[in-house]
PDB file of N, CA and C in Angstrom:
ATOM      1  N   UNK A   1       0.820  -1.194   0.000  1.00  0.00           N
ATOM      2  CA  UNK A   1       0.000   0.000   0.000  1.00  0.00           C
ATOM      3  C   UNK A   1       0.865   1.259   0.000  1.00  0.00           C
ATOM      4  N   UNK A   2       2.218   0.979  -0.084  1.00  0.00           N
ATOM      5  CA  UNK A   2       3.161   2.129   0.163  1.00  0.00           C
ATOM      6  C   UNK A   2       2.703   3.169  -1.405  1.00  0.00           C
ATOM      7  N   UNK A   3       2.933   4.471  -1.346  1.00  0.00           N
ATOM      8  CA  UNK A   3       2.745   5.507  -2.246  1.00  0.00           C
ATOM      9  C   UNK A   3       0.576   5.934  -2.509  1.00  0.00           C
ATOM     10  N   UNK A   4      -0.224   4.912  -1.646  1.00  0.00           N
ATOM     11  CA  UNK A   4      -1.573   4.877  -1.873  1.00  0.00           C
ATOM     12  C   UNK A   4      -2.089   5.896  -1.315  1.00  0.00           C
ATOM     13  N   UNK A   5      -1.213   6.672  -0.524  1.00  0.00           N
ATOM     14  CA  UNK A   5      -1.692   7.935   0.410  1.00  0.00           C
ATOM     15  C   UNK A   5      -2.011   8.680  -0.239  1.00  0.00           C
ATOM     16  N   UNK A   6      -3.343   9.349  -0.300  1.00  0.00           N
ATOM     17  CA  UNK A   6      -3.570  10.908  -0.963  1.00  0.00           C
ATOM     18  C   UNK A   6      -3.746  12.082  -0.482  1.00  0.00           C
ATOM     19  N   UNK A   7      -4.095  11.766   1.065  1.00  0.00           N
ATOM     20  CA  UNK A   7      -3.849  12.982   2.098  1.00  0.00           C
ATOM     21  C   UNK A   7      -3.205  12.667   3.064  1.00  0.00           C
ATOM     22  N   UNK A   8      -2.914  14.085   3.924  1.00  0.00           N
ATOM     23  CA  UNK A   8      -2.110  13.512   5.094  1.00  0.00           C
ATOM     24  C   UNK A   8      -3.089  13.012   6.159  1.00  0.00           C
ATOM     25  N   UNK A   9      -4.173  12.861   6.853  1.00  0.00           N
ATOM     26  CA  UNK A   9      -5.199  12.204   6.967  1.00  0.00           C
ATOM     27  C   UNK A   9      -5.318  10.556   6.698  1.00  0.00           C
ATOM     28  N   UNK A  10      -5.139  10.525   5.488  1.00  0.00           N
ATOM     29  CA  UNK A  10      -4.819   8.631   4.503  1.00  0.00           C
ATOM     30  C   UNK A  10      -3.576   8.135   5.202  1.00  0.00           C
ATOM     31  N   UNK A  11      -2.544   9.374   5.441  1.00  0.00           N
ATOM     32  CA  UNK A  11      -1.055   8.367   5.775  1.00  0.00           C
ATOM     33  C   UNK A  11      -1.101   8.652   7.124  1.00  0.00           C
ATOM     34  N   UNK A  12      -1.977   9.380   8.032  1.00  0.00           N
ATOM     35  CA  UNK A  12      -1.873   9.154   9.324  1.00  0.00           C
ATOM     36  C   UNK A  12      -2.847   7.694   9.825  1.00  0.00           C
ATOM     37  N   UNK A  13      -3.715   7.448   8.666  1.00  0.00           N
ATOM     38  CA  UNK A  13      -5.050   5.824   9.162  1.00  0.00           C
ATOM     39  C   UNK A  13      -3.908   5.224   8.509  1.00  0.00           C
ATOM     40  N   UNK A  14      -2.683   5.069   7.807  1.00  0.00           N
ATOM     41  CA  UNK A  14      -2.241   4.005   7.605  1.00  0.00           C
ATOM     42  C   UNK A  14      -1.085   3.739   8.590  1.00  0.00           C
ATOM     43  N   UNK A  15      -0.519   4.746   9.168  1.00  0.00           N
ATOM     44  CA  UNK A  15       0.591   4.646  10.576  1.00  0.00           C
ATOM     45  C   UNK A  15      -0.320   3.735  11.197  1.00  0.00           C
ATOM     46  N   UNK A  16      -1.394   4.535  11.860  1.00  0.00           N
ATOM     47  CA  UNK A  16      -2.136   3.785  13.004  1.00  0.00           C
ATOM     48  C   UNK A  16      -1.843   2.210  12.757  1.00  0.00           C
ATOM     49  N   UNK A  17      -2.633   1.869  12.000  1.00  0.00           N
ATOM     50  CA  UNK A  17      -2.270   0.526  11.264  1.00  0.00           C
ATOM     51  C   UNK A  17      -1.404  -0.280  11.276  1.00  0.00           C
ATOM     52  N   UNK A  18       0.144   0.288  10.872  1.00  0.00           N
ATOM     53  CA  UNK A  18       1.216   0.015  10.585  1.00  0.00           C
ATOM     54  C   UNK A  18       1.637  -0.305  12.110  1.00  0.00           C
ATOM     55  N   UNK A  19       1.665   0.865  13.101  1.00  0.00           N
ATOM     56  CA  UNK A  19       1.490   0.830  14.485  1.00  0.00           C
ATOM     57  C   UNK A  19       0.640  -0.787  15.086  1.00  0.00           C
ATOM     58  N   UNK A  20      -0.536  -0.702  14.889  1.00  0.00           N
ATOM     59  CA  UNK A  20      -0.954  -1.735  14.959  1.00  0.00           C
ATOM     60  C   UNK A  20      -0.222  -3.230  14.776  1.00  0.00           C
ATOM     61  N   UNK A  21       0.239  -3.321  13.856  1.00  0.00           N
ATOM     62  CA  UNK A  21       1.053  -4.296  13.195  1.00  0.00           C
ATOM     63  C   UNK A  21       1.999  -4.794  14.185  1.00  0.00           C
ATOM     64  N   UNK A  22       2.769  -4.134  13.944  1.00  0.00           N
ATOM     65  CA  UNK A  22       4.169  -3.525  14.965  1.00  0.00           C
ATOM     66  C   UNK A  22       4.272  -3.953  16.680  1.00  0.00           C
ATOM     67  N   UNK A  23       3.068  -3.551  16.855  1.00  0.00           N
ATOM     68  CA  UNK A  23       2.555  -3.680  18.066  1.00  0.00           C
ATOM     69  C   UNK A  23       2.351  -5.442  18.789  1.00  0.00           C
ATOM     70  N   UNK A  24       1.881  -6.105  17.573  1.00  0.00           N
ATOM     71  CA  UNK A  24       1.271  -7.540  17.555  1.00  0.00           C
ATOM     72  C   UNK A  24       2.777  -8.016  17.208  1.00  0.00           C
ATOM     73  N   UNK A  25       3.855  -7.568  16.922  1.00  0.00           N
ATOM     74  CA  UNK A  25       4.342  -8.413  16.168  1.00  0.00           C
ATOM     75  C   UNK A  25       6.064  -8.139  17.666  1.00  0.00           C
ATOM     76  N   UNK A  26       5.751  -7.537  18.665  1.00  0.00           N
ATOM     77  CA  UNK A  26       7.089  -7.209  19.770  1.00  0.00           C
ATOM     78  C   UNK A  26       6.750  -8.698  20.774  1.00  0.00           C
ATOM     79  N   UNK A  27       8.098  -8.490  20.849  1.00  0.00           N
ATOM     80  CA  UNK A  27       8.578  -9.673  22.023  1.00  0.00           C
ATOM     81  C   UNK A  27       8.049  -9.224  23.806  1.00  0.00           C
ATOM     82  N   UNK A  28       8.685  -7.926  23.283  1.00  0.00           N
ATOM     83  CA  UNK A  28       8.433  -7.374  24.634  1.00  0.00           C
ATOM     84  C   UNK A  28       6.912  -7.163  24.974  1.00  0.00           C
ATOM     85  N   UNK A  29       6.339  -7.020  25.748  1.00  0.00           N
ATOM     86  CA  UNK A  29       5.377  -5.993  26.168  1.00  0.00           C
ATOM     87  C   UNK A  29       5.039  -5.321  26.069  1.00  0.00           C
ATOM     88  N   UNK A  30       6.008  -4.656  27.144  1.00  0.00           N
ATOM     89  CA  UNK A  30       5.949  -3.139  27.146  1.00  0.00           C
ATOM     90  C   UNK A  30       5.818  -2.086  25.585  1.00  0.00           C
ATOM     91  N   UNK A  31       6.808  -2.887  24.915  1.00  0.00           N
ATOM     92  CA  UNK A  31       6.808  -1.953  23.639  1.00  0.00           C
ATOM     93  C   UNK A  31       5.818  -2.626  22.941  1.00  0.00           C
ATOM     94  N   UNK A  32       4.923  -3.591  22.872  1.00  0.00           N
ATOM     95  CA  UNK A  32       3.666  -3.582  22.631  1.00  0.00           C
ATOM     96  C   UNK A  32       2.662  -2.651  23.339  1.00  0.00           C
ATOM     97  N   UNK A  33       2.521  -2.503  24.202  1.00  0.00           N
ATOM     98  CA  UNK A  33       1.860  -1.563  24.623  1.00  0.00           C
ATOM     99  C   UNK A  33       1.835  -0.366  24.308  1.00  0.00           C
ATOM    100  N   UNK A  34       3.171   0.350  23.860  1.00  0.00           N
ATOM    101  CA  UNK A  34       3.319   1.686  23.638  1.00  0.00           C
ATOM    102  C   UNK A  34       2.984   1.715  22.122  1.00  0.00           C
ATOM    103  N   UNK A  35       3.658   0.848  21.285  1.00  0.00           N
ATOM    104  CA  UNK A  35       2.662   1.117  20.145  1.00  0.00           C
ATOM    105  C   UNK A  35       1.588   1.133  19.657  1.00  0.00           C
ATOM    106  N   UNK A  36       1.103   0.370  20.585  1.00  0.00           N
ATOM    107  CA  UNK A  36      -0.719  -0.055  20.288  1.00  0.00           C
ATOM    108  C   UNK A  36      -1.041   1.315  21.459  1.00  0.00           C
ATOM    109  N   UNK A  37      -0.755   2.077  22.351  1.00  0.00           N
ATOM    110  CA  UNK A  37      -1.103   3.240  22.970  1.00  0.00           C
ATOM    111  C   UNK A  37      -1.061   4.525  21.844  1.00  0.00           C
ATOM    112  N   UNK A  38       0.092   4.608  20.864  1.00  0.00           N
ATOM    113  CA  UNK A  38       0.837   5.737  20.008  1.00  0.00           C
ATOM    114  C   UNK A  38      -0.543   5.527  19.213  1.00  0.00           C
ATOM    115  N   UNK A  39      -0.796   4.038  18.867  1.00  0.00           N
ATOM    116  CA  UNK A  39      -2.510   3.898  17.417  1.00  0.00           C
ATOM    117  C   UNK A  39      -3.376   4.256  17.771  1.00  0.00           C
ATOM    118  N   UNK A  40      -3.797   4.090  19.510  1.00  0.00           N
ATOM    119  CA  UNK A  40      -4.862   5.276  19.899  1.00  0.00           C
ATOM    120  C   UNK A  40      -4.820   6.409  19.570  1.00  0.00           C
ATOM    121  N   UNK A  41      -3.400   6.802  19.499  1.00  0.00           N
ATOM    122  CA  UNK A  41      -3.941   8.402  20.354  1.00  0.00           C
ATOM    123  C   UNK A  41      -3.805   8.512  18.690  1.00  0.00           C
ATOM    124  N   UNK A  42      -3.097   8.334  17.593  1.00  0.00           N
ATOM    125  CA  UNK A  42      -3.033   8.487  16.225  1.00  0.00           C
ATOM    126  C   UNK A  42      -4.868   8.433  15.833  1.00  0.00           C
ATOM    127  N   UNK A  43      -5.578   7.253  15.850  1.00  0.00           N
ATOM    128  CA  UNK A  43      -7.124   7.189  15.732  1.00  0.00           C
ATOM    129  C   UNK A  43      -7.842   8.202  16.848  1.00  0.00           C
ATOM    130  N   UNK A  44      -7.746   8.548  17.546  1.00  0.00           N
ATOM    131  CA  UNK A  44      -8.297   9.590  18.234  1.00  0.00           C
ATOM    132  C   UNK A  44      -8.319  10.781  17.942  1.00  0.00           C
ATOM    133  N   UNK A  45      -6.770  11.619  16.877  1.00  0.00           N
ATOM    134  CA  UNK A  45      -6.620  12.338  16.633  1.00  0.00           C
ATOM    135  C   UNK A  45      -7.644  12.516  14.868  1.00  0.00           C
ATOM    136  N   UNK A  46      -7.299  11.956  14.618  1.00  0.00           N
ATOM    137  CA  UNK A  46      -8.237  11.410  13.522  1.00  0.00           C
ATOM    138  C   UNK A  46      -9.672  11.382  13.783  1.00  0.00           C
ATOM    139  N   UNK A  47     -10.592  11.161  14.843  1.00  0.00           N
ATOM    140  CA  UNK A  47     -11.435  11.309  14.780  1.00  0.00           C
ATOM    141  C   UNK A  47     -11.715  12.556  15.200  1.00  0.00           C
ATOM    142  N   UNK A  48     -11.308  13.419  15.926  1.00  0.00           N
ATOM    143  CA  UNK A  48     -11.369  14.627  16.086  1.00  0.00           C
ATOM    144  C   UNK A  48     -11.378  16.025  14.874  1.00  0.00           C
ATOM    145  N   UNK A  49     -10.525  15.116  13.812  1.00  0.00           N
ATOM    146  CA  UNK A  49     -10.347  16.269  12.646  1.00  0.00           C
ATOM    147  C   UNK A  49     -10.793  16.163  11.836  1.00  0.00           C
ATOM    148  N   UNK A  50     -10.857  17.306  11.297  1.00  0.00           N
ATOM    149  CA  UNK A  50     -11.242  17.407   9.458  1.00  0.00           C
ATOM    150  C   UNK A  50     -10.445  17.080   8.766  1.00  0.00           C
ATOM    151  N   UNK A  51     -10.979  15.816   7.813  1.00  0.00           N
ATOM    152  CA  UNK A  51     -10.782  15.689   6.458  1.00  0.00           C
ATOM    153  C   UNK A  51     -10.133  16.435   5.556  1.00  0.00           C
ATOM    154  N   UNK A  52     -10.934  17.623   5.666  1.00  0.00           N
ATOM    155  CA  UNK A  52     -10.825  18.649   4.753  1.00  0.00           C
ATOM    156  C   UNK A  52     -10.316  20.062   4.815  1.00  0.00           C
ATOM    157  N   UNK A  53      -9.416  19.726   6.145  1.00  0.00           N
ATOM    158  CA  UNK A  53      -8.381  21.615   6.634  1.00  0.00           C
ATOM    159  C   UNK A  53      -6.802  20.754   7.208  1.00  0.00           C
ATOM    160  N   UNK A  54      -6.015  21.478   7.108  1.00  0.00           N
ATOM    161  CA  UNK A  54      -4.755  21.417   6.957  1.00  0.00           C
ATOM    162  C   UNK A  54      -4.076  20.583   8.058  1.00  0.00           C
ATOM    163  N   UNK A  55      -3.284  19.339   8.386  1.00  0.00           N
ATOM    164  CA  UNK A  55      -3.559  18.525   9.727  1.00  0.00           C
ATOM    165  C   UNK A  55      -3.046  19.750  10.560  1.00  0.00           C
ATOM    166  N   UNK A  56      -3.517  18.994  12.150  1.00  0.00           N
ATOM    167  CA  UNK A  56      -3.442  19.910  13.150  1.00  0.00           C
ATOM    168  C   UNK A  56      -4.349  20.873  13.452  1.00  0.00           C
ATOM    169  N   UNK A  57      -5.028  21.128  12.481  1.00  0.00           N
ATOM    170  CA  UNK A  57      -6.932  21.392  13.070  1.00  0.00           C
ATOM    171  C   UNK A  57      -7.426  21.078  13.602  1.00  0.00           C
ATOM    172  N   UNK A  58      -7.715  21.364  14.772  1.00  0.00           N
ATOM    173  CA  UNK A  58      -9.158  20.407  15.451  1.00  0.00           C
ATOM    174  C   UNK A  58     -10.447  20.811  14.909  1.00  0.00           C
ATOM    175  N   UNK A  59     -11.365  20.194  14.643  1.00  0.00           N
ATOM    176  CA  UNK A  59     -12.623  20.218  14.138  1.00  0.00           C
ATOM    177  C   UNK A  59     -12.914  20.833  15.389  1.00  0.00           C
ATOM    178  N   UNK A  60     -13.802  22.306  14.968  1.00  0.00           N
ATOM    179  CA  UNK A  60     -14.482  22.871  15.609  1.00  0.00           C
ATOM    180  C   UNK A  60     -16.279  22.519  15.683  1.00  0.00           C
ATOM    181  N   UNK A  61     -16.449  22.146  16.738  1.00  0.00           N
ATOM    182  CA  UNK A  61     -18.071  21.465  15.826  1.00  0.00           C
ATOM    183  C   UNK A  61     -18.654  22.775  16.341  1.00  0.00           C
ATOM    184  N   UNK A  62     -20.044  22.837  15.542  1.00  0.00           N
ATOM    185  CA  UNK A  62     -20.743  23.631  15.100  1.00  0.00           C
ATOM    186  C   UNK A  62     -22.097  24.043  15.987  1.00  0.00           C
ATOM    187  N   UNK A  63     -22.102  25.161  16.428  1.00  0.00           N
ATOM    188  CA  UNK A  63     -23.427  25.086  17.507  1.00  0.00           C
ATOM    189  C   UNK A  63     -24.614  25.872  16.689  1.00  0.00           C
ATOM    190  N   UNK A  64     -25.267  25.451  17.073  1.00  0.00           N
ATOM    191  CA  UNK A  64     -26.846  26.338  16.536  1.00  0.00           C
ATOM    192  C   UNK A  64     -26.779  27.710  17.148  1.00  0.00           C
ATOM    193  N   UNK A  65     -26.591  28.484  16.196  1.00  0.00           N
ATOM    194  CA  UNK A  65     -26.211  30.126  15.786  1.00  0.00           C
ATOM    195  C   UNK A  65     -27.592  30.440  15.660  1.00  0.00           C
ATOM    196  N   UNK A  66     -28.376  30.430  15.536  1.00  0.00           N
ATOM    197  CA  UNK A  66     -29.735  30.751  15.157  1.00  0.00           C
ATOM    198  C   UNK A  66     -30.101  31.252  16.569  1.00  0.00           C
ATOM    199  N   UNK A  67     -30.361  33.237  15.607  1.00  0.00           N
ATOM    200  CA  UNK A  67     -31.329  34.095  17.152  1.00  0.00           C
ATOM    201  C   UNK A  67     -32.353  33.890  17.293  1.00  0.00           C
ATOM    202  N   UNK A  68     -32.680  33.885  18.438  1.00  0.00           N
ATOM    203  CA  UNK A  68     -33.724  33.665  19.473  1.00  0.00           C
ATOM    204  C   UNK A  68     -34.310  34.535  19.949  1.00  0.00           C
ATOM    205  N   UNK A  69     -35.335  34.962  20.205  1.00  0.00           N
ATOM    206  CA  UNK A  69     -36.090  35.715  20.991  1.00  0.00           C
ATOM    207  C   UNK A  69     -34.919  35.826  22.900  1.00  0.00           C
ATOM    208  N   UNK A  70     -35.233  34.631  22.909  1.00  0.00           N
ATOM    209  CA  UNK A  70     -34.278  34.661  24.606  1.00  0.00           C
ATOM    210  C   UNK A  70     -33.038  34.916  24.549  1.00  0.00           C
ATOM    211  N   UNK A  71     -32.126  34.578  23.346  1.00  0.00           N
ATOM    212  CA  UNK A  71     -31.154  35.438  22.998  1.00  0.00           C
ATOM    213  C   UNK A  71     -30.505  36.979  22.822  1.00  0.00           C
ATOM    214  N   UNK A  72     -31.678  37.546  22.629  1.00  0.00           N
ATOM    215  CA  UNK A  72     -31.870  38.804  22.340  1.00  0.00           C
ATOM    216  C   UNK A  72     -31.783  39.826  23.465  1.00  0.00           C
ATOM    217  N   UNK A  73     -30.826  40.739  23.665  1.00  0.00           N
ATOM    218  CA  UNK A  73     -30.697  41.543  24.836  1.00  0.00           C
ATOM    219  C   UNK A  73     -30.919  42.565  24.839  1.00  0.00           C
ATOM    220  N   UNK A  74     -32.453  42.775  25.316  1.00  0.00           N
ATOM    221  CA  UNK A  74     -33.607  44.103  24.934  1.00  0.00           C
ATOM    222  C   UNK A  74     -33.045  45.456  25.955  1.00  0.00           C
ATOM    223  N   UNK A  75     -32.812  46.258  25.704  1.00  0.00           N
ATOM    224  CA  UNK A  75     -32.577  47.443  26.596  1.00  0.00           C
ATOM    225  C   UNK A  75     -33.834  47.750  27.403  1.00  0.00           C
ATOM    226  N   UNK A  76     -33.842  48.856  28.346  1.00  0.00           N
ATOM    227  CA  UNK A  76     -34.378  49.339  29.267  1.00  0.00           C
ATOM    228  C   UNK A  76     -34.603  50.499  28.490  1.00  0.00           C
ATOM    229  N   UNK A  77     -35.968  51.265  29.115  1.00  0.00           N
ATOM    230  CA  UNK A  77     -36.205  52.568  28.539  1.00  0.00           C
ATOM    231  C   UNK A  77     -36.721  53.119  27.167  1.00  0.00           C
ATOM    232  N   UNK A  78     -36.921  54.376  26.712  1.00  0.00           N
ATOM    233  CA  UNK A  78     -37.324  54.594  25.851  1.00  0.00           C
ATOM    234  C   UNK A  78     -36.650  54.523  25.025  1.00  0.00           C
ATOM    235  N   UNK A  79     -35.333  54.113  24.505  1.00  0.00           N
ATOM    236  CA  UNK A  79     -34.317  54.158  23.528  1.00  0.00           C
ATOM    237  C   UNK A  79     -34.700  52.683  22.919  1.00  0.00           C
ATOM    238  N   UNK A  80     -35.294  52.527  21.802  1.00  0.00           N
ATOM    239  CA  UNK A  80     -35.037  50.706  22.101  1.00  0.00           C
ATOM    240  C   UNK A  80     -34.696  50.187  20.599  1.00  0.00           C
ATOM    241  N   UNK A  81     -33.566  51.546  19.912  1.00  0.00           N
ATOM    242  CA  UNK A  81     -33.068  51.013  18.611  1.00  0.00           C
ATOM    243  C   UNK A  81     -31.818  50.078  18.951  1.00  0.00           C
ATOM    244  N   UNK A  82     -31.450  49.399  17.816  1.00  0.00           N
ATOM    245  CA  UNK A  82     -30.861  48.297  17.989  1.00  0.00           C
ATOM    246  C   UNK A  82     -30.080  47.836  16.806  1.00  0.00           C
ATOM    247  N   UNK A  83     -28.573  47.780  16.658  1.00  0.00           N
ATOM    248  CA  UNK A  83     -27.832  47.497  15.457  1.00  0.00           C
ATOM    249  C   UNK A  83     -28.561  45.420  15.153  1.00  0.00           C
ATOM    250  N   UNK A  84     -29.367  44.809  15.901  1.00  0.00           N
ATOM    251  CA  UNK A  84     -29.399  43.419  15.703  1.00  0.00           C
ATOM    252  C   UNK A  84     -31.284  43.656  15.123  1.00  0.00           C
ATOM    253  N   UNK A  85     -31.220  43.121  14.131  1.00  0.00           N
ATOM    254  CA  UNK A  85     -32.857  42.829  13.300  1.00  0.00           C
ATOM    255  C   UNK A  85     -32.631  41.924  13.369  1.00  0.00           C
ATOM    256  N   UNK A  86     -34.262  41.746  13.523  1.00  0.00           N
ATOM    257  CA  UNK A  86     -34.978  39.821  14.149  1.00  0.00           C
ATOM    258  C   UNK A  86     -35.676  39.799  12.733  1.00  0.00           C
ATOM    259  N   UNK A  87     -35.219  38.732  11.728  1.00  0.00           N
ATOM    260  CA  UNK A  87     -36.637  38.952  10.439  1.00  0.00           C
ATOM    261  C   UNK A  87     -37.289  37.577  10.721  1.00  0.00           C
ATOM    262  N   UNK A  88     -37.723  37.216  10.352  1.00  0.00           N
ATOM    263  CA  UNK A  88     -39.453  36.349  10.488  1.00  0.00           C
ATOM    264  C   UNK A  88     -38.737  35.472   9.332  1.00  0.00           C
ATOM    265  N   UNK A  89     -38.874  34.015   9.922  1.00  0.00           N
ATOM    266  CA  UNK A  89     -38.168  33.135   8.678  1.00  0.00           C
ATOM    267  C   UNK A  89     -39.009  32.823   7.526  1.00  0.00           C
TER     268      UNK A  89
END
């Protein structure tokens, strides 16, 4: 599968992997353990990111932006213009 990578994303799921491998294949333990620990945190990092922005992004997830009436922070008094319009969907 060597050269099959098309993002850096593709060649970080194929470390994990490779890691994996590696991992199954030590005498020792211990250094089984640490490689099969390194494929976590490699798949973890991976699930955290985008696909599609430059590695070392964390995916920012996305909250519901949409104003609200209870959102809305009405002044006091007779002044009650306002740089924020509410339009009617």
């Amino acid at each position: 599968m060597a050269g099959a990578c098309d993002t850096g994303m593709d060649l970080l799921m194929e470390v994990a992997q490779a890691l994996d491998i590696a991992s199954g294949a030590c005498e020792a333990p211990e250094d089984a353990t640490r490689f099969s620990a390194l494929a976590d945190r490699v798949r973890r990092y991976l699930a955290v990111s985008r696909p599609t922005t430059t590695l070392g992004m964390p995916r920012i997830p996305s909250t519901d932006n949409r104003l609200t009436k209870e959102t809305v922070i009405h002044r006091s008094g007779a002044d009650q213009q306002s740089h924020i319009r509410v339009l009617p969907d």
